[in-house]
C-alpha atoms as a PDB file:
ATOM      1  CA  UNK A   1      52.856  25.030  28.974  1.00  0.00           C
ATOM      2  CA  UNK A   2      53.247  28.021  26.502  1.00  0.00           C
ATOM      3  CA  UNK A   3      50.415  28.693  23.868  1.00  0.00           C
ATOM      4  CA  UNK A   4      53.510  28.428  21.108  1.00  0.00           C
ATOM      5  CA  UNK A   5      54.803  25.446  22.329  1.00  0.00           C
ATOM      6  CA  UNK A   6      51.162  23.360  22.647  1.00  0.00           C
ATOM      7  CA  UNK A   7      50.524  21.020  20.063  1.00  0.00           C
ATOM      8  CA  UNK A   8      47.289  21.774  17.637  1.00  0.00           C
ATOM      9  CA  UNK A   9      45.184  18.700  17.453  1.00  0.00           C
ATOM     10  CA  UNK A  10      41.529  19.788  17.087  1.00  0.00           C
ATOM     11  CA  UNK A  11      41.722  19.380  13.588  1.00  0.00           C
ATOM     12  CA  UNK A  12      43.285  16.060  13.720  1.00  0.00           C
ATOM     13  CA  UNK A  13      40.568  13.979  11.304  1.00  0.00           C
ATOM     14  CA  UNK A  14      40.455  16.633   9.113  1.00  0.00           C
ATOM     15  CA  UNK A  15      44.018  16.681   8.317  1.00  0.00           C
ATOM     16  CA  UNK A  16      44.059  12.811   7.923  1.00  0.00           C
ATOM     17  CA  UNK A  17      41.113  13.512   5.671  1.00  0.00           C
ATOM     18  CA  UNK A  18      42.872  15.848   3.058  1.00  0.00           C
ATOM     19  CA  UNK A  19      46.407  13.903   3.055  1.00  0.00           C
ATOM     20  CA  UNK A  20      47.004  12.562  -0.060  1.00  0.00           C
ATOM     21  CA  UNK A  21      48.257   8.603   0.199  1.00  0.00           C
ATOM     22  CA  UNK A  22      52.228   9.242   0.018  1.00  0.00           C
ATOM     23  CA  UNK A  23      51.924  12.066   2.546  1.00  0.00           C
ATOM     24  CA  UNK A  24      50.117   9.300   5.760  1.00  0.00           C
ATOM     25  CA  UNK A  25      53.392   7.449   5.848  1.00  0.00           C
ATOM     26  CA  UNK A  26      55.729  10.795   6.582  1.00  0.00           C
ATOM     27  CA  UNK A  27      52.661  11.397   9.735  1.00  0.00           C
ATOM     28  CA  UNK A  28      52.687   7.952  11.062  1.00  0.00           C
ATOM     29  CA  UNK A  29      56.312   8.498  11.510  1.00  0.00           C
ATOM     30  CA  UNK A  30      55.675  11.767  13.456  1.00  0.00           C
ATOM     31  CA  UNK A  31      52.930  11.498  15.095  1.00  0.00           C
ATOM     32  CA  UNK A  32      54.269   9.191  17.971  1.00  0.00           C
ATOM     33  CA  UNK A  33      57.435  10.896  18.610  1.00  0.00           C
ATOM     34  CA  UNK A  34      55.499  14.034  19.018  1.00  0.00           C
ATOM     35  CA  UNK A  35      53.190  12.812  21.459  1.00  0.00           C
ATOM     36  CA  UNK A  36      56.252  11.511  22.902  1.00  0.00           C
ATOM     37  CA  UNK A  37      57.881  15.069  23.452  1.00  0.00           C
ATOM     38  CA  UNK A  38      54.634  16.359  24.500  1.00  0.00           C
ATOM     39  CA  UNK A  39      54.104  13.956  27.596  1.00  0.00           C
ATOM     40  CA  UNK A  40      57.535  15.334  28.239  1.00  0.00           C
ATOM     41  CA  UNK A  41      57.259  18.622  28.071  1.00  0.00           C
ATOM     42  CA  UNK A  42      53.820  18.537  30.331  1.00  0.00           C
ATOM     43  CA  UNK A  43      55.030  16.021  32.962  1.00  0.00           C
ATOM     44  CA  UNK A  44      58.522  15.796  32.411  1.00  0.00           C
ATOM     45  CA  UNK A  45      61.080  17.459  34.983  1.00  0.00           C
ATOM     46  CA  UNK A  46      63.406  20.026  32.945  1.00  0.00           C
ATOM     47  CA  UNK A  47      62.688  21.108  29.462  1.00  0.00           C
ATOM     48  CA  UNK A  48      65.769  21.779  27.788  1.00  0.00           C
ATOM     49  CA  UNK A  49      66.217  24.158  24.979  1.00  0.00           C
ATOM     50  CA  UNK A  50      67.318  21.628  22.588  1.00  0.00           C
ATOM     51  CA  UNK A  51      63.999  19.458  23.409  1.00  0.00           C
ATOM     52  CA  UNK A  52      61.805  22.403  22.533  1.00  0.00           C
ATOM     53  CA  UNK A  53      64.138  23.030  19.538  1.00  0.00           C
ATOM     54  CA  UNK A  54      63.225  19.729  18.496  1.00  0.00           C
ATOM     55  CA  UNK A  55      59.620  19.583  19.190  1.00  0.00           C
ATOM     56  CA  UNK A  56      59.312  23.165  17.531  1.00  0.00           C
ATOM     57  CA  UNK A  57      61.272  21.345  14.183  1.00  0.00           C
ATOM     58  CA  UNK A  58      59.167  18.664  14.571  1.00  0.00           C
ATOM     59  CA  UNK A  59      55.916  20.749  14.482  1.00  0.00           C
ATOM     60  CA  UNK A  60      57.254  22.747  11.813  1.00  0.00           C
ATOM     61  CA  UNK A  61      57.684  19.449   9.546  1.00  0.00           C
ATOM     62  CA  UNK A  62      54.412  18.608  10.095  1.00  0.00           C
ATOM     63  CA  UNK A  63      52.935  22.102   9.182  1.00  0.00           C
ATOM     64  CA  UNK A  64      54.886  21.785   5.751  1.00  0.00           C
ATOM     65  CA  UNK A  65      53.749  18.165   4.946  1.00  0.00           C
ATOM     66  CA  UNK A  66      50.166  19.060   5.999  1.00  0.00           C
ATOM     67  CA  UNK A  67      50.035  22.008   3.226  1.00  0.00           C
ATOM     68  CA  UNK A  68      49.087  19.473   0.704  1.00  0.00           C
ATOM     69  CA  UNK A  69      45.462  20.334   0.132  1.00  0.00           C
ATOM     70  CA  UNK A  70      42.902  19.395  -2.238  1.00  0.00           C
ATOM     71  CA  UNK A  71      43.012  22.400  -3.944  1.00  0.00           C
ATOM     72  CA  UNK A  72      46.680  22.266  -4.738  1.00  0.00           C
ATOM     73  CA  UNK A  73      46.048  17.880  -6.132  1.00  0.00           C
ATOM     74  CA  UNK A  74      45.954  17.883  -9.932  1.00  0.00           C
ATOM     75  CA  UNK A  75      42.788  16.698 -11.455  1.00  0.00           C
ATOM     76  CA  UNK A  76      42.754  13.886 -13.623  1.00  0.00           C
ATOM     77  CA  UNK A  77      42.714  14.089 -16.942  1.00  0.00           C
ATOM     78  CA  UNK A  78      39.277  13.316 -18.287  1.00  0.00           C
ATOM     79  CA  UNK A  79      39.515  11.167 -21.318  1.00  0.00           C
ATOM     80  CA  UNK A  80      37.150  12.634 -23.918  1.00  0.00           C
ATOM     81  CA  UNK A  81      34.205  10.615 -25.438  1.00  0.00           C
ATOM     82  CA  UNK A  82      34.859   8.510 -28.690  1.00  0.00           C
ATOM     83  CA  UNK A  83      33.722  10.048 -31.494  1.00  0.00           C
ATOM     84  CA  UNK A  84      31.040   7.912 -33.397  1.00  0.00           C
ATOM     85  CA  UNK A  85      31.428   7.119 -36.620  1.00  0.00           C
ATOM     86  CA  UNK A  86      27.366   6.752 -37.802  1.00  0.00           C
ATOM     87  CA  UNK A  87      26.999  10.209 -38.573  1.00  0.00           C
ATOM     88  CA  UNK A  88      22.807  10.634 -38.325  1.00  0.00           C
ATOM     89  CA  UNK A  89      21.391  11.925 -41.425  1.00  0.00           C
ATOM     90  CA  UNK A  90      17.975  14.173 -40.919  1.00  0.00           C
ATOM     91  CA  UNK A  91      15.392  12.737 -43.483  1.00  0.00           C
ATOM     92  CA  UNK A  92      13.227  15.599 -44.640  1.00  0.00           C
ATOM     93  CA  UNK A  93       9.507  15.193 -43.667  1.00  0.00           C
ATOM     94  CA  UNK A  94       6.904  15.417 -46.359  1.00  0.00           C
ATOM     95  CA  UNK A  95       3.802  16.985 -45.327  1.00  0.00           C
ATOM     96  CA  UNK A  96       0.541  17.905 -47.104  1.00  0.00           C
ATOM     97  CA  UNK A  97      -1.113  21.004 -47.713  1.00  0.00           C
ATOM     98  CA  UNK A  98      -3.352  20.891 -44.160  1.00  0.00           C
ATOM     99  CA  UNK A  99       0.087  20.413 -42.540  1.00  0.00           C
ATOM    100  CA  UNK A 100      -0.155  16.413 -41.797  1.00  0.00           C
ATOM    101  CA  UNK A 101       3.030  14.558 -42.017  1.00  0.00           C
ATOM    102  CA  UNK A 102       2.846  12.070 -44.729  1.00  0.00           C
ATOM    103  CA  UNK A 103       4.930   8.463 -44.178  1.00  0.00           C
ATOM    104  CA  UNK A 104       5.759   5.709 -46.850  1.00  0.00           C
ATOM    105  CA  UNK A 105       2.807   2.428 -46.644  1.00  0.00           C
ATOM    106  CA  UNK A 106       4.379  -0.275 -44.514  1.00  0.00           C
ATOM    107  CA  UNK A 107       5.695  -3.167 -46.350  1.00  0.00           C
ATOM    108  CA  UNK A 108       4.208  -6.371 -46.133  1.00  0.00           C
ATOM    109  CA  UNK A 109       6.919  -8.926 -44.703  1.00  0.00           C
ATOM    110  CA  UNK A 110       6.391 -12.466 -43.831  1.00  0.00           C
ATOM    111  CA  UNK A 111       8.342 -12.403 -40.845  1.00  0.00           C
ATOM    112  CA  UNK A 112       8.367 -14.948 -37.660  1.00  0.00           C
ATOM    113  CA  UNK A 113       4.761 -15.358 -36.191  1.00  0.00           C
ATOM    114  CA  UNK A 114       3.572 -15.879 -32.441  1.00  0.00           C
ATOM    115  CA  UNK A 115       2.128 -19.262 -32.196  1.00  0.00           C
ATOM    116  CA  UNK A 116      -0.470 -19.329 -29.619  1.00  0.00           C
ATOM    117  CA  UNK A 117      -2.205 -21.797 -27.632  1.00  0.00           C
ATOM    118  CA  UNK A 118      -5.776 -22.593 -25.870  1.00  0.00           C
ATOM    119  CA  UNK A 119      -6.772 -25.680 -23.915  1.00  0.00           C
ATOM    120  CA  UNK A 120     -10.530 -26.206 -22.887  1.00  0.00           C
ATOM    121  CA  UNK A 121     -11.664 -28.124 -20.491  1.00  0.00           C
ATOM    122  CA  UNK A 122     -14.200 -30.852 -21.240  1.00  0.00           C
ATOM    123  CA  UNK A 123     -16.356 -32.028 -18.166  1.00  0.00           C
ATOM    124  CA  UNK A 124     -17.305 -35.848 -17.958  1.00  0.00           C
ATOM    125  CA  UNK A 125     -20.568 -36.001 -19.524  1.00  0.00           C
ATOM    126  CA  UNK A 126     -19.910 -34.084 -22.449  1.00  0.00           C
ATOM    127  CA  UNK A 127     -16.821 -36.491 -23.811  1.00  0.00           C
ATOM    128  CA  UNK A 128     -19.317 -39.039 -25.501  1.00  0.00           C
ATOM    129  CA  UNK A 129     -21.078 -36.089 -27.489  1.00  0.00           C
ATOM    130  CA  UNK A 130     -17.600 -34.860 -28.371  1.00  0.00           C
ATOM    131  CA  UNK A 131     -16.369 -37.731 -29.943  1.00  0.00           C
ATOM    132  CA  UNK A 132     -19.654 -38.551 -32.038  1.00  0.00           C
ATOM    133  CA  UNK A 133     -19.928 -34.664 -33.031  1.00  0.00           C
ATOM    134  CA  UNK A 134     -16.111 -34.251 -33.594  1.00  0.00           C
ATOM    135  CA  UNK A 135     -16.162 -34.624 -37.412  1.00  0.00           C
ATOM    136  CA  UNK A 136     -18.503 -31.504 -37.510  1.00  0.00           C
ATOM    137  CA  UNK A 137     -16.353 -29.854 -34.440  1.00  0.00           C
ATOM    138  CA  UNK A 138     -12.581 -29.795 -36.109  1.00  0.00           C
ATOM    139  CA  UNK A 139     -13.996 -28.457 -39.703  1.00  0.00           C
ATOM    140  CA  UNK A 140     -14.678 -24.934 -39.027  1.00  0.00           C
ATOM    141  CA  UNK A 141     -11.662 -24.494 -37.110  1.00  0.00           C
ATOM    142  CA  UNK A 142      -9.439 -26.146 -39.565  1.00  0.00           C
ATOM    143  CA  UNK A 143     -10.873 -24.479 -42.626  1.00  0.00           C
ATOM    144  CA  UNK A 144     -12.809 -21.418 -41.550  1.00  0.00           C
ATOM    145  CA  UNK A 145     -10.723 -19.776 -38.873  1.00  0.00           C
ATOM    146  CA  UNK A 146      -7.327 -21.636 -39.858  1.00  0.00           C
ATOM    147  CA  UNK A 147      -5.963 -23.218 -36.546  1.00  0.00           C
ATOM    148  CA  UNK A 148      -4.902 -26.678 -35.274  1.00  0.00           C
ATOM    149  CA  UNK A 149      -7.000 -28.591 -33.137  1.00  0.00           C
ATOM    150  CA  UNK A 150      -6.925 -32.308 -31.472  1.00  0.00           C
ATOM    151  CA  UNK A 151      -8.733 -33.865 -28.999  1.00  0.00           C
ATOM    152  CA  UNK A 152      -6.875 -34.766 -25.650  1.00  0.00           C
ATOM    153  CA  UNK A 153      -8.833 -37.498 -24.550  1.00  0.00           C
ATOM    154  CA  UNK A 154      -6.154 -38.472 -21.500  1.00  0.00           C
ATOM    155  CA  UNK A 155      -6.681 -34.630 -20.084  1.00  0.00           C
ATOM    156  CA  UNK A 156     -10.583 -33.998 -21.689  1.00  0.00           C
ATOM    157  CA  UNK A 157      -9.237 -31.738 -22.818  1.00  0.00           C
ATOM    158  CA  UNK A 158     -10.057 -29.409 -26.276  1.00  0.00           C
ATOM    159  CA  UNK A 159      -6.460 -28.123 -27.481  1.00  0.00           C
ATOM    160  CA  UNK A 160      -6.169 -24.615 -30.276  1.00  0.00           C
ATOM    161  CA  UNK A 161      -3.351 -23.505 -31.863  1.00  0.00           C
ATOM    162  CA  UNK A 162      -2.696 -21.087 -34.299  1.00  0.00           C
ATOM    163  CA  UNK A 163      -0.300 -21.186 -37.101  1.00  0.00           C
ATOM    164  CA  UNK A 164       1.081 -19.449 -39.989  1.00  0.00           C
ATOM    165  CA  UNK A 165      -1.928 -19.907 -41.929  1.00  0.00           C
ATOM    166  CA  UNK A 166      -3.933 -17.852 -39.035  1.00  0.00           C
ATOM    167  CA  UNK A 167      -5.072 -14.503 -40.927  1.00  0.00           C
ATOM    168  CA  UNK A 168      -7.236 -13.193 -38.179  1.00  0.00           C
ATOM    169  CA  UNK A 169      -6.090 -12.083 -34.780  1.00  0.00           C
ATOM    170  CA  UNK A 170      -9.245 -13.242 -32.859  1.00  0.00           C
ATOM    171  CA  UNK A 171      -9.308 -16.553 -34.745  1.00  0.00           C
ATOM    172  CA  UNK A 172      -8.373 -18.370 -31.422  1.00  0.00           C
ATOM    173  CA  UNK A 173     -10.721 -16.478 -29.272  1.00  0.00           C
ATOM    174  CA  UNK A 174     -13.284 -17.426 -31.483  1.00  0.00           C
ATOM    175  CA  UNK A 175     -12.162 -20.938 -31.586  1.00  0.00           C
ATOM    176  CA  UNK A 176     -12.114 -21.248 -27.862  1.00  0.00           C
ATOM    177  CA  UNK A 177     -15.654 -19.811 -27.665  1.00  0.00           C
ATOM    178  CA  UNK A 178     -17.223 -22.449 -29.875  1.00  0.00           C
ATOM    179  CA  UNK A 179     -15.972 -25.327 -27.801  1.00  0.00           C
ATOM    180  CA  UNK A 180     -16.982 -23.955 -24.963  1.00  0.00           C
ATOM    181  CA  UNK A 181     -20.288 -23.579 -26.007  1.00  0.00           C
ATOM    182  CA  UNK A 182     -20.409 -27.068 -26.961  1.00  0.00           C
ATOM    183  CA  UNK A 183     -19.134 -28.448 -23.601  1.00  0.00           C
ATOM    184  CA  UNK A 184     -22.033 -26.282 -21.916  1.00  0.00           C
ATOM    185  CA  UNK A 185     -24.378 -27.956 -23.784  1.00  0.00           C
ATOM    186  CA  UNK A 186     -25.619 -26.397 -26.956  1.00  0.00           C
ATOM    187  CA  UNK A 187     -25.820 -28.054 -30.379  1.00  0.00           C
ATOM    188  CA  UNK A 188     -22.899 -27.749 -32.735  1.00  0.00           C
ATOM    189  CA  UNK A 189     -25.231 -26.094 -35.646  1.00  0.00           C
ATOM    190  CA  UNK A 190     -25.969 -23.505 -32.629  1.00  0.00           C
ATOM    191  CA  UNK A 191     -22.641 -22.648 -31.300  1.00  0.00           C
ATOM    192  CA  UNK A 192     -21.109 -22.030 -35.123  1.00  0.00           C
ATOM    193  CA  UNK A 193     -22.894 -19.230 -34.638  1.00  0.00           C
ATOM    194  CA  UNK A 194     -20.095 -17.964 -32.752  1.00  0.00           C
ATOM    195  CA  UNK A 195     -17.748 -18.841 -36.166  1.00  0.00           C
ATOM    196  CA  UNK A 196     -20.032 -16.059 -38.128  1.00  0.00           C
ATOM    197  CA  UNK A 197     -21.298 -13.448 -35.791  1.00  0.00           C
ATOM    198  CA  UNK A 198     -19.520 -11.072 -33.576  1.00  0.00           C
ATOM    199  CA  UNK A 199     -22.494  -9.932 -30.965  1.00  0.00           C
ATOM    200  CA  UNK A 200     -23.443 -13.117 -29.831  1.00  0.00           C
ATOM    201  CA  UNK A 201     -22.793 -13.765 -26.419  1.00  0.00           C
ATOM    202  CA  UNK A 202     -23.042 -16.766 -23.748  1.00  0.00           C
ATOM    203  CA  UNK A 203     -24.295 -15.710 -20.572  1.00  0.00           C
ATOM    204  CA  UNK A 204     -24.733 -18.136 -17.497  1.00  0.00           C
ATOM    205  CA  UNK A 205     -26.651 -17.959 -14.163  1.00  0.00           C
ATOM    206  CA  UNK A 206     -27.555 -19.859 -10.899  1.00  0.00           C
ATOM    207  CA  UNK A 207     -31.491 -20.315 -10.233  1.00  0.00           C
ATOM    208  CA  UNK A 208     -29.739 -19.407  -6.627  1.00  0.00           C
ATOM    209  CA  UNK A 209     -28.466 -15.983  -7.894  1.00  0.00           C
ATOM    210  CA  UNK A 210     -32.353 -15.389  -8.164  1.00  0.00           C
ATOM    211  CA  UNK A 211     -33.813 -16.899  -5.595  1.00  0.00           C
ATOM    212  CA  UNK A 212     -32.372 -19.476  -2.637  1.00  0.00           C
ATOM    213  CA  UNK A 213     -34.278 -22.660  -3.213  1.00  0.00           C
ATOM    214  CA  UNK A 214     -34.100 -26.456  -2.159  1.00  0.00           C
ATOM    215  CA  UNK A 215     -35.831 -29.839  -2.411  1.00  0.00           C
ATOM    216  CA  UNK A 216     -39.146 -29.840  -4.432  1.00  0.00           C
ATOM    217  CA  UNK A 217     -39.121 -26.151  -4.715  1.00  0.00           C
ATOM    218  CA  UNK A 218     -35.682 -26.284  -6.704  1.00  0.00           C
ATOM    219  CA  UNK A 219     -37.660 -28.968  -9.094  1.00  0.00           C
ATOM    220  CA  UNK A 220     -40.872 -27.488  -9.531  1.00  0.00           C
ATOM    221  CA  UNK A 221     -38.984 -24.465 -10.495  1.00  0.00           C
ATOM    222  CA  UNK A 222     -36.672 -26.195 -13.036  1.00  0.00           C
ATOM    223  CA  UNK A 223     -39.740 -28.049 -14.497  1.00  0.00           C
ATOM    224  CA  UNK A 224     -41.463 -24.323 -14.734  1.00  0.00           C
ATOM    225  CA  UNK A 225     -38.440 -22.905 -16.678  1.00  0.00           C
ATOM    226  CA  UNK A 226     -38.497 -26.555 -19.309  1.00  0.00           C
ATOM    227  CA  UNK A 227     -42.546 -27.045 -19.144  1.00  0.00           C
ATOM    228  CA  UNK A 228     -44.270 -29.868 -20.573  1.00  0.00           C
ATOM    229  CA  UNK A 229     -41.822 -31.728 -23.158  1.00  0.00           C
ATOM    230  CA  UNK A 230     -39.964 -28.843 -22.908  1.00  0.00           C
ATOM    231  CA  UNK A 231     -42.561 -26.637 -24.543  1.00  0.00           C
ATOM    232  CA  UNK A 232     -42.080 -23.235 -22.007  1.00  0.00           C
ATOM    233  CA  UNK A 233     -38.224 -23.385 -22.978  1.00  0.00           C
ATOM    234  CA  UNK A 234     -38.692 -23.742 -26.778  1.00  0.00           C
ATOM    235  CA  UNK A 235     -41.096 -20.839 -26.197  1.00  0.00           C
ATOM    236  CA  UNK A 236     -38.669 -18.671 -25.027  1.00  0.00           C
ATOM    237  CA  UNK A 237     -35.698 -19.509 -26.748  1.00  0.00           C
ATOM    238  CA  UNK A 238     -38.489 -18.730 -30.284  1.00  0.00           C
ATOM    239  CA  UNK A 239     -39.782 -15.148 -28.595  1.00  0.00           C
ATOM    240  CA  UNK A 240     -36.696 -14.177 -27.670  1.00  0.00           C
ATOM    241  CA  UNK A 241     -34.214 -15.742 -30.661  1.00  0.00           C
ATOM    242  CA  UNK A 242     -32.174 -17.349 -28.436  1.00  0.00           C
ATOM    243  CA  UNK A 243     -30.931 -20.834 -27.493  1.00  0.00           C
ATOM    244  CA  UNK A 244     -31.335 -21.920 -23.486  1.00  0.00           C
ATOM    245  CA  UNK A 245     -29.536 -24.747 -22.070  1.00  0.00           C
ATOM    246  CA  UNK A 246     -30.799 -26.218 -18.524  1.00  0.00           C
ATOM    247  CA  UNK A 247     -28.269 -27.967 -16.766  1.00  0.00           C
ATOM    248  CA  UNK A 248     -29.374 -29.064 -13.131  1.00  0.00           C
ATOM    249  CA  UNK A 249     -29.048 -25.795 -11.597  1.00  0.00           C
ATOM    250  CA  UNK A 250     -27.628 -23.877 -14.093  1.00  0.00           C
ATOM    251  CA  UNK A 251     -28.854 -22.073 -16.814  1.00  0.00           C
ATOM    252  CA  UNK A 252     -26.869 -20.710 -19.813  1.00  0.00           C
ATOM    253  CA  UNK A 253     -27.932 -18.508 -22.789  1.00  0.00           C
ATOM    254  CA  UNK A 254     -26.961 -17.950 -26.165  1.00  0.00           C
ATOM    255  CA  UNK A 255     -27.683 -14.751 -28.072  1.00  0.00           C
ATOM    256  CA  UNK A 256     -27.439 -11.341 -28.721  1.00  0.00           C
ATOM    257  CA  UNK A 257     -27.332  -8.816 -25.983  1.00  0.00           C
ATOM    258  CA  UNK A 258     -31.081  -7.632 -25.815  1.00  0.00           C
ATOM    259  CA  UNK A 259     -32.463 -10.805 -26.855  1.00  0.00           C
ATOM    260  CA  UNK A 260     -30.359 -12.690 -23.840  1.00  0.00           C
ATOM    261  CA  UNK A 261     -32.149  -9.706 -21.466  1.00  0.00           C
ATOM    262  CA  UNK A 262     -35.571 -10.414 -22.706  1.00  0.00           C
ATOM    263  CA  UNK A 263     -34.926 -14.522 -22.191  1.00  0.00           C
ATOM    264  CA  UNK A 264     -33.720 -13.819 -18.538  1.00  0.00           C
ATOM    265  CA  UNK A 265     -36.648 -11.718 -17.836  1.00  0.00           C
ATOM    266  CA  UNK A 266     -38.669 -14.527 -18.951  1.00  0.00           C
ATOM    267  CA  UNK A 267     -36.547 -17.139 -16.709  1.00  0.00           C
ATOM    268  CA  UNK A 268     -36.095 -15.025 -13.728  1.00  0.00           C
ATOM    269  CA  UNK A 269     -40.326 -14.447 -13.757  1.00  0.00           C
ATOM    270  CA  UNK A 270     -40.743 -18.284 -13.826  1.00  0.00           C
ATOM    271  CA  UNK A 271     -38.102 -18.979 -11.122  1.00  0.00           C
ATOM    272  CA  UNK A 272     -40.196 -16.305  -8.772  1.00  0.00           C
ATOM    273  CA  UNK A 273     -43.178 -17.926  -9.038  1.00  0.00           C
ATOM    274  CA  UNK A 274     -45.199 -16.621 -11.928  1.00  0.00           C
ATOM    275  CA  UNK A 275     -47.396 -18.570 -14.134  1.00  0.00           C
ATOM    276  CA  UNK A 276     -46.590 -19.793 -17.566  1.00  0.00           C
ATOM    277  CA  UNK A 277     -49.665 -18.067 -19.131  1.00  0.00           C
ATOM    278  CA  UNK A 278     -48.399 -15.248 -18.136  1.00  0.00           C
ATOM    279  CA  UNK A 279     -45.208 -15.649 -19.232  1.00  0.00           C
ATOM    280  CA  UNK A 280     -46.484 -16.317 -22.711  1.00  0.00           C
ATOM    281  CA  UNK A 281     -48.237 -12.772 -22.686  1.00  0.00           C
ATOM    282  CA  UNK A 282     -45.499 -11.314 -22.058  1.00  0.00           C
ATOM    283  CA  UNK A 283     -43.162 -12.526 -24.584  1.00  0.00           C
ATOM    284  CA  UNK A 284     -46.118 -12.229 -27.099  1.00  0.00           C
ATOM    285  CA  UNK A 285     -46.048  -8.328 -26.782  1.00  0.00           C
ATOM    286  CA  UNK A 286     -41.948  -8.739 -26.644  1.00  0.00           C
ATOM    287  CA  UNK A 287     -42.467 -10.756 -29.890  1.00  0.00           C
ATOM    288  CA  UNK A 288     -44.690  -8.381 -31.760  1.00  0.00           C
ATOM    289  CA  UNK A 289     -42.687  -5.381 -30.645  1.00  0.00           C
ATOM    290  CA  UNK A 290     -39.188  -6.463 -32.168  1.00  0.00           C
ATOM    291  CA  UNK A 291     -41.137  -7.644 -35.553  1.00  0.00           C
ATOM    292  CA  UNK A 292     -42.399  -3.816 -35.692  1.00  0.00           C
ATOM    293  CA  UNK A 293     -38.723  -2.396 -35.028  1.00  0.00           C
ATOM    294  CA  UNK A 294     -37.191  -5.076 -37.859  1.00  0.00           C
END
């Protein structure tokens, strides 16, 4: 077959590609009778004039339908953006001599508060003291730190909210604090001390986390820590100015940070095997030392 007469199809998915939409239905109506003249004109017996006339008309129509590029398609129009009608004003900035911007006080505005809850857990042998200390529990927190408390007895349960009344921010934390102190034990004139001071802390160990103990060791160690009537313990908690609360094998401390190191010193000695006497020189000389730096 002659180079002018075959068909040009290499670029057959391009073409598709770059039709616009009205343009496919013109090629889907020549496409198949140009295949058709083609299977003629290769297999076929005579080829006529007037069938390459047509084929040549027929490739010709497709060369002027295909000249449709996307260079020659017209853009669309691109709708401009809507004009805003806040016009932004620039506020001068006042700044003082050194150069520091200067801004107007906030203004005090009563507006909606967070309300905030906390729910501490009471354990089983601390809801009797509860409920005979609970008219000196719920006064501090009602009048002192502003909150709302009740006592969940069907959960054991200690429940804090705040309110709009609630002036400080770490009113609840506080709150939570004290009852948890109580429920580990201490005395409700000893955990208010949480209400008033900020650098007390409540720190709680295992005699385990010392030393791995069990049987009569474990009690001969516990009755080191309390001594006789509890003497040893009220000792330490003097020395030291802390509180200590023994509870089976835990032990839990109240106090400032570097009196709460010098009562664990103490404990930890006693749970290792050292003797009380000891014990007592050594808090003496911790005694006399922090009545020197006060």
């Amino acid at each position: 077959m002659p180079k002018s007469l075959r068909p040009n199809l290499a670029h057959k998915s391009r073409i598709r590609r770059s039709l616009p939409d009205d343009c496919h239905e013109v090629v889907k109506a020549i496409l198949p009778l140009q295949s058709c003249l083609r299977r003629q004109l290769c297999f076929g017996g005579r080829k006529s004039s007037q069938q390459r006339k047509q084929y040549l008309y027929l490739k010709l129509a497709r060369d002027d339908e295909l000249l449709v590029d996307a260079t020659n398609a017209v853009p669309p129009a691109v709708s401009p953006l809507p004009a805003t009608s806040e016009s932004v004003v620039d506020t001068p900035m006042h700044v003082d001599e050194e150069g520091r911007p200067q801004f107007s006080p906030a203004k005090d505005s009563d507006g909606p508060y967070r309300v905030q809850t906390r729910k501490v857990p009471i354990p089983p042998h601390r809801m009797t003291p509860l409920k005979a200390s609970w008219p000196k529990i719920y006064p501090p927190l009602v009048e002192h730190l502003k909150l709302q408390v009740r006592m969940n007895v069907k959960h054991r349960a200690v429940e804090l909210r705040s309110s709009k009344h609630t002036t400080d921010s770490g009113a609840l934390q506080k709150g939570e604090d004290f009852v948890k102190a109580f429920s580990l034990g201490f005395d409700v004139d000893d955990a208010i001390a949480l209400l008033r001071l900020d650098d007390l802390y409540i720190e709680t160990f295992e005699i385990k986390d010392v030393k791995t103990l069990n049987g009569e060791h474990l009690g001969r160690a516990i009755g080191r820590i309390a001594g006789k009537d509890g003497k040893t313990k009220f000792a330490i908690e003097n020395a030291s100015r802390t509180r200590v609360v023994l509870a089976d094998q835990k032990i839990h401390i109240l106090g400032g940070f570097r009196n709460i190191h010098i009562a664990r010193e103490a404990i930890v000695s006693l749970i290792l095997g050292s003797p009380p006497g000891k014990v007592y020189g050594n808090l003496r000389t911790v005694a006399s030392r922090m009545k020197e730096r006060f």
